[in-house]
Each structure stands twice: as C-alpha cells, then as structure tokens.
C-alpha atoms as a PDB file:
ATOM      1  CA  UNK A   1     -48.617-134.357  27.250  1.00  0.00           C
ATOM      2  CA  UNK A   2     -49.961-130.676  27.641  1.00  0.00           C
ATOM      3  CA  UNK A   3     -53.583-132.037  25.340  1.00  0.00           C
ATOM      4  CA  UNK A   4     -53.624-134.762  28.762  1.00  0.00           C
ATOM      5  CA  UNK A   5     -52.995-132.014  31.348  1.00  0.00           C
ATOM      6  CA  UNK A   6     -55.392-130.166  29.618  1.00  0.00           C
ATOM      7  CA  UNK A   7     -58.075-132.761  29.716  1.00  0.00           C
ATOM      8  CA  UNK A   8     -57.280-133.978  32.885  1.00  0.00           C
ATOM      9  CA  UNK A   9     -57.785-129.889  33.995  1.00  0.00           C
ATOM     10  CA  UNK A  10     -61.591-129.818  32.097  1.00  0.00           C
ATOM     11  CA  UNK A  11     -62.875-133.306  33.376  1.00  0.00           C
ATOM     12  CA  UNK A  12     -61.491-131.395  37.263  1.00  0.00           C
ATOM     13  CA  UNK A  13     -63.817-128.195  36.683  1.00  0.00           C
ATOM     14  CA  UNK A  14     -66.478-130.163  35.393  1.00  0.00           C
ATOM     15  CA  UNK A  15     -66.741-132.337  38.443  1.00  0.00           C
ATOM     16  CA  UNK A  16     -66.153-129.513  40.984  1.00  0.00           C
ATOM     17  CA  UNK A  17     -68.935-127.344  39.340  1.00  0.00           C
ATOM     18  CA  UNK A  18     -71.388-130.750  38.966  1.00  0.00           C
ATOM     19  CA  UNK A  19     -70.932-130.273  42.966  1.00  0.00           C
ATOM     20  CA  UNK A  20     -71.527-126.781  43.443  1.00  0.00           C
ATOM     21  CA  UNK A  21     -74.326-126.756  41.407  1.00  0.00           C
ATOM     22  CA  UNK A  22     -75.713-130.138  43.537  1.00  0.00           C
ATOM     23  CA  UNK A  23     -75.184-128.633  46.760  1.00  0.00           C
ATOM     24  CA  UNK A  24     -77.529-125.709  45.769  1.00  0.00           C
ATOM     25  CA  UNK A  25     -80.154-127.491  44.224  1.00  0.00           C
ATOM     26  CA  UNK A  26     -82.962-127.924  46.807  1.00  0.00           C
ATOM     27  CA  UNK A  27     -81.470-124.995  49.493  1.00  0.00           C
ATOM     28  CA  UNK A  28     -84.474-123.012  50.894  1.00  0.00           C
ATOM     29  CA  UNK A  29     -84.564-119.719  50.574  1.00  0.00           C
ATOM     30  CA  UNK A  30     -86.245-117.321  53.506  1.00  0.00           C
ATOM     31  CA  UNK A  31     -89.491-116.284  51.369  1.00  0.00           C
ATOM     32  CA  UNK A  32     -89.393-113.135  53.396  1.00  0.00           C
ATOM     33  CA  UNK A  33     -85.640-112.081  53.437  1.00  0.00           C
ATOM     34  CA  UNK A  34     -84.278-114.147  50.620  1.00  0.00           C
ATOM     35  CA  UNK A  35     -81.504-115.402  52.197  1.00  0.00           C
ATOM     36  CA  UNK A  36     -80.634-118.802  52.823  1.00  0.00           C
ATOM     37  CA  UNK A  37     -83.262-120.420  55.248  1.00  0.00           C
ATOM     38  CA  UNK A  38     -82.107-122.109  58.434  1.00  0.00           C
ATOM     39  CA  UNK A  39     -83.935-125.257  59.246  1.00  0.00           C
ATOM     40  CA  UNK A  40     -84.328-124.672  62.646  1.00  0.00           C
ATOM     41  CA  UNK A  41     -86.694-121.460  61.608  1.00  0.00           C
ATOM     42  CA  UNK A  42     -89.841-123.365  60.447  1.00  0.00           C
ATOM     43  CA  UNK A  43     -93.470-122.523  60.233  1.00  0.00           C
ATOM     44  CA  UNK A  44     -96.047-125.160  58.760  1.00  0.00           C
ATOM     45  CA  UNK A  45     -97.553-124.432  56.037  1.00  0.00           C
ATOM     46  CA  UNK A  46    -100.056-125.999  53.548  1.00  0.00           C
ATOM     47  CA  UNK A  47     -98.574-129.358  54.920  1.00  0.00           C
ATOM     48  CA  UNK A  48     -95.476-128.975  54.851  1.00  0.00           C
ATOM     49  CA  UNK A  49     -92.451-126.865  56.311  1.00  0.00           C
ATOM     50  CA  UNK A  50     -91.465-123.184  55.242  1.00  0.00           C
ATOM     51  CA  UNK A  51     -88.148-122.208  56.440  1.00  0.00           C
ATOM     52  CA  UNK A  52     -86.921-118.619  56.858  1.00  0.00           C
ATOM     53  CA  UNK A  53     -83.094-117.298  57.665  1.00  0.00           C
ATOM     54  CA  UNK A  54     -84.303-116.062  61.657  1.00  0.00           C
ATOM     55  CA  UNK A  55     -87.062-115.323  64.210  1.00  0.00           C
ATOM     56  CA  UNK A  56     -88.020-111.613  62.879  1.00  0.00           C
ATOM     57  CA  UNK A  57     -88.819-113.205  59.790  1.00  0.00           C
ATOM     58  CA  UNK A  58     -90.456-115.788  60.826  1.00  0.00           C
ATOM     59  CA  UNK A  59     -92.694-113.707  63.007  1.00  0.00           C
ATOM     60  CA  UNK A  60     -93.710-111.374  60.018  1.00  0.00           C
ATOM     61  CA  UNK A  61     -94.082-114.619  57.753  1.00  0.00           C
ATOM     62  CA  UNK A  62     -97.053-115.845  60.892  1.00  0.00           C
ATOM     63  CA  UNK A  63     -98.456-112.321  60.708  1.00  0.00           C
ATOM     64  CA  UNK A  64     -98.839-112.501  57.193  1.00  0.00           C
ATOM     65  CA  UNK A  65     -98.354-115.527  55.445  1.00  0.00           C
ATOM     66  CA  UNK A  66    -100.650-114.448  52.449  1.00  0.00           C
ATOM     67  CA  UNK A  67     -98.208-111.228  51.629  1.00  0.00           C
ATOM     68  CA  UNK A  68     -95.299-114.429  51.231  1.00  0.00           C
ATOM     69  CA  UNK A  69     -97.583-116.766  49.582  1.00  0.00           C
ATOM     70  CA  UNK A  70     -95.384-116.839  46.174  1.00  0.00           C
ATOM     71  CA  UNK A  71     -92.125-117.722  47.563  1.00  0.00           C
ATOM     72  CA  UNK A  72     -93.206-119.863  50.281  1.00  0.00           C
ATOM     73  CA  UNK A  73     -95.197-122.002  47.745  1.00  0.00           C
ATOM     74  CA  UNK A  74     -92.037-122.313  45.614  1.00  0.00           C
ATOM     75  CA  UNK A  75     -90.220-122.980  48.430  1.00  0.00           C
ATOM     76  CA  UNK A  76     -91.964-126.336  48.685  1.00  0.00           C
ATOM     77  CA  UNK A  77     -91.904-126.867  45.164  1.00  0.00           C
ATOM     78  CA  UNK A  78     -88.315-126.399  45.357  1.00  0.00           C
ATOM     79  CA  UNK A  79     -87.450-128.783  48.455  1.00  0.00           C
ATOM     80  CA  UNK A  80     -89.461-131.363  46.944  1.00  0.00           C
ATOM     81  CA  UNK A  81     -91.919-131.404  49.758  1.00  0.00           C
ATOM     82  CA  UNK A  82     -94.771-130.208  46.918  1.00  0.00           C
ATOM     83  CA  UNK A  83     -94.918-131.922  43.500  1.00  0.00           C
ATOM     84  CA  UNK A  84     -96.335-130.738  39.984  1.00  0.00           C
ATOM     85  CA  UNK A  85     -99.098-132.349  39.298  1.00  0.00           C
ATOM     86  CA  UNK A  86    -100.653-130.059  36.425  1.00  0.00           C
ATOM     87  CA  UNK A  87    -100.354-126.592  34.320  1.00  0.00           C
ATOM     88  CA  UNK A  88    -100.116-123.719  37.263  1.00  0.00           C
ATOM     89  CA  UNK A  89    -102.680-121.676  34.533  1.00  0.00           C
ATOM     90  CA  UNK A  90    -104.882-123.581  33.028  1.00  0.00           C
ATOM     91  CA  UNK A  91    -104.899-126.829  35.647  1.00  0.00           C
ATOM     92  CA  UNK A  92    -104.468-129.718  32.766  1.00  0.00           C
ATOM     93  CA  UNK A  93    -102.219-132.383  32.441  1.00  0.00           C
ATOM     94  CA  UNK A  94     -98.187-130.552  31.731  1.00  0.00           C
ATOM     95  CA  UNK A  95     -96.446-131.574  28.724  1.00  0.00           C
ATOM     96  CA  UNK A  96     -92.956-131.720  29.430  1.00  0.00           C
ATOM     97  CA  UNK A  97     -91.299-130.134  26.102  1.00  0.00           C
ATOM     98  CA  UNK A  98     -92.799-126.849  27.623  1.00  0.00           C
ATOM     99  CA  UNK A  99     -91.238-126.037  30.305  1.00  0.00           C
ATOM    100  CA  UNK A 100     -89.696-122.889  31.720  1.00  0.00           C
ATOM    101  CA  UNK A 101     -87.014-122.374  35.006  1.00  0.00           C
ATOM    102  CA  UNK A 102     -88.095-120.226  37.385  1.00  0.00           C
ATOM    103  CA  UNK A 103     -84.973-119.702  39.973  1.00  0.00           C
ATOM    104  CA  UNK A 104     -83.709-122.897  39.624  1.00  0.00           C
ATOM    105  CA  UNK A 105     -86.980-124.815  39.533  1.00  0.00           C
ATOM    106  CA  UNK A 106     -88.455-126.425  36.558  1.00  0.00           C
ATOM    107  CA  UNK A 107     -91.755-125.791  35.967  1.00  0.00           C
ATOM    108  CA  UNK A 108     -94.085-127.608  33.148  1.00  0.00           C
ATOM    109  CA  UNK A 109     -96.844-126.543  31.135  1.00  0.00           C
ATOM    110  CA  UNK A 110     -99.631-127.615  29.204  1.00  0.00           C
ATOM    111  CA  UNK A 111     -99.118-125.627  25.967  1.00  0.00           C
ATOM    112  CA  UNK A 112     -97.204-123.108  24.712  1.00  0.00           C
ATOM    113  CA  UNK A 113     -99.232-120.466  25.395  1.00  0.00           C
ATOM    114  CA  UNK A 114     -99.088-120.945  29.147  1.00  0.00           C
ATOM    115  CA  UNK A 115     -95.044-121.763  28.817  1.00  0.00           C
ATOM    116  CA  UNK A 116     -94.888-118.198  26.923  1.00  0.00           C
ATOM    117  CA  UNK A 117     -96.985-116.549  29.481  1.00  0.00           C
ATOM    118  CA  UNK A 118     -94.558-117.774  32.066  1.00  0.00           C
ATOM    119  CA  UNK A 119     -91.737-116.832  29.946  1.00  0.00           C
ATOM    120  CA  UNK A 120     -92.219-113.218  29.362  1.00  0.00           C
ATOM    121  CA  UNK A 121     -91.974-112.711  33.282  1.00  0.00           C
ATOM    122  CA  UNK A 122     -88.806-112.012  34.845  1.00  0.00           C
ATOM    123  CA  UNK A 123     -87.543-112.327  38.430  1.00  0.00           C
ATOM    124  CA  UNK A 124     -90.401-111.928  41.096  1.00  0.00           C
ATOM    125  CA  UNK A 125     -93.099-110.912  38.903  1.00  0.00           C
ATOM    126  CA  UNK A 126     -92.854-114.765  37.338  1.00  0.00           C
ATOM    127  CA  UNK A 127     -92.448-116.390  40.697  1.00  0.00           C
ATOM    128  CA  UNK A 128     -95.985-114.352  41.438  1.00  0.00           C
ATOM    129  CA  UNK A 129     -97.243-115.271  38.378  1.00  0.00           C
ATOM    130  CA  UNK A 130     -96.385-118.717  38.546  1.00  0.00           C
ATOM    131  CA  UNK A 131     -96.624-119.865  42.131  1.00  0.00           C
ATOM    132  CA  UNK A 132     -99.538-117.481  43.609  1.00  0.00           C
ATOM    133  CA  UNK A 133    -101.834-119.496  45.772  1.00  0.00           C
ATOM    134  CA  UNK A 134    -104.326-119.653  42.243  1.00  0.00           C
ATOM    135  CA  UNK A 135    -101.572-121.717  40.376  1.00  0.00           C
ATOM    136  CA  UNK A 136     -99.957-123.687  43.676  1.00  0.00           C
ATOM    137  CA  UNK A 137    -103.576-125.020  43.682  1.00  0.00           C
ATOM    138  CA  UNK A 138    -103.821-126.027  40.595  1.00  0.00           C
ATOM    139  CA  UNK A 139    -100.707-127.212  39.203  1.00  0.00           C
ATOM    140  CA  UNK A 140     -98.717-128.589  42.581  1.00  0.00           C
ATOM    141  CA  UNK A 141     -99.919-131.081  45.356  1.00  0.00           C
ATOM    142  CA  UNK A 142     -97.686-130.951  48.750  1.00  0.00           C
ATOM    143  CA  UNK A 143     -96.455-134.937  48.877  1.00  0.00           C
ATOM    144  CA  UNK A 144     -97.538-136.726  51.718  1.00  0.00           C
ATOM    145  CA  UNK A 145     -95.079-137.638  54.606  1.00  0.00           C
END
C-alpha cells in the first residue's frame, strides 16, 4: 500500500511541475527591467512585438532600442514570433546535436566550435553574444503573421 501512495505521490509532482514549467515557457520578459512583460506595454520591433513590464520602460526601450537589442531579440525568439533559421555565428545551416539553452531558449548551432563559443558564456554576456543584432540576423527570421 505505502509503494502505491508513494507512486501515486511522484506521478502528482511530476504533473504539477510539467505545468509550472509550461506556464513559463514562452512568458516575455521586459528586455529593459527584466521583469515579467505586460502585453499591454508593446513597441514594434523588427516585425514583431516587444513587450516590457510598464510605460517608463517602454519609453527608454523607444529612446534606445539599440542599448536593448540582445534581450529584445530573444524576446522574439522566445515567444515564437522569430524562428531559427541558421548558426547565430557563422550563418550556416544548425545541426541540432549542438545546441546550447540560453534562459530557457534553445538555441542550435552549426558545429561545435560555435556551440562551445556559446557555452563558455554565462548569464547576459551569452544572451549578448548570442542574440546581438549580428547573430539575430543571421541565425533567426521574425515569422510572418
């Protein structure tokens, strides 16, 4: 009886952290704050939307959208409004068996040199590295609407 309470209590977690872990996949973050965007803050950019967590931010995001470049481009990566299309470095074709996640993204390469570049950068510095306007342009395409 207790081994059935017991497996009864993992298959529980299990599904409530499946869900918690759902729910955040695809939030927006606020590129300039880092807090959780509000979708009623929006700015276009690139093609698609940007949203930030309020109005001051989004006002220094307009007066400087290059300074927020990074984040905002992996904010469309993450809410699937940009796709990968090819290596963020070198701008060929991604093989999938090297890949690296960059705050909850997954993000391809071509080779394991480029996935080792990306991997030796931690916290901002890789989300610069990876998805500064040089790589967005090469490696992601915003999806059409």
């Amino acid at each position: 009886m207790r081994q059935v309470l017991s497996i009864a209590a993992l298959v529980a977690v299990a599904a409530f952290v499946g869900q918690s872990f759902a729910a955040e996949e695809g939030k927006a973050v606020c590129p300039v704050a880092g807090k959780p965007a509000n979708p009623a803050q929006t700015v276009d950019y690139k093609g698609g939307k940007v949203s930030l967590c309020c109005g001051k931010c989004k006002a220094a995001f307009t007066a400087n959208p290059k300074k927020f470049a990074a984040k905002a481009n992996m904010q469309l990566v993450a809410t699937k409004q940009a796709k990968q299309v090819n290596c963020p470095f070198a701008g060929k074709p991604v093989n999938p068996a090297q890949s690296v996640t960059v705050a909850g993204t997954e993000v391809k390469f071509c080779c394991g040199n480029c996935k080792g570049k990306a991997a030796k950068a931690e916290g901002d510095a890789q989300i610069k590295l990876i998805f500064n306007d040089k790589a967005f342009e090469k490696g992601f395409k915003v999806t059409e609407k």
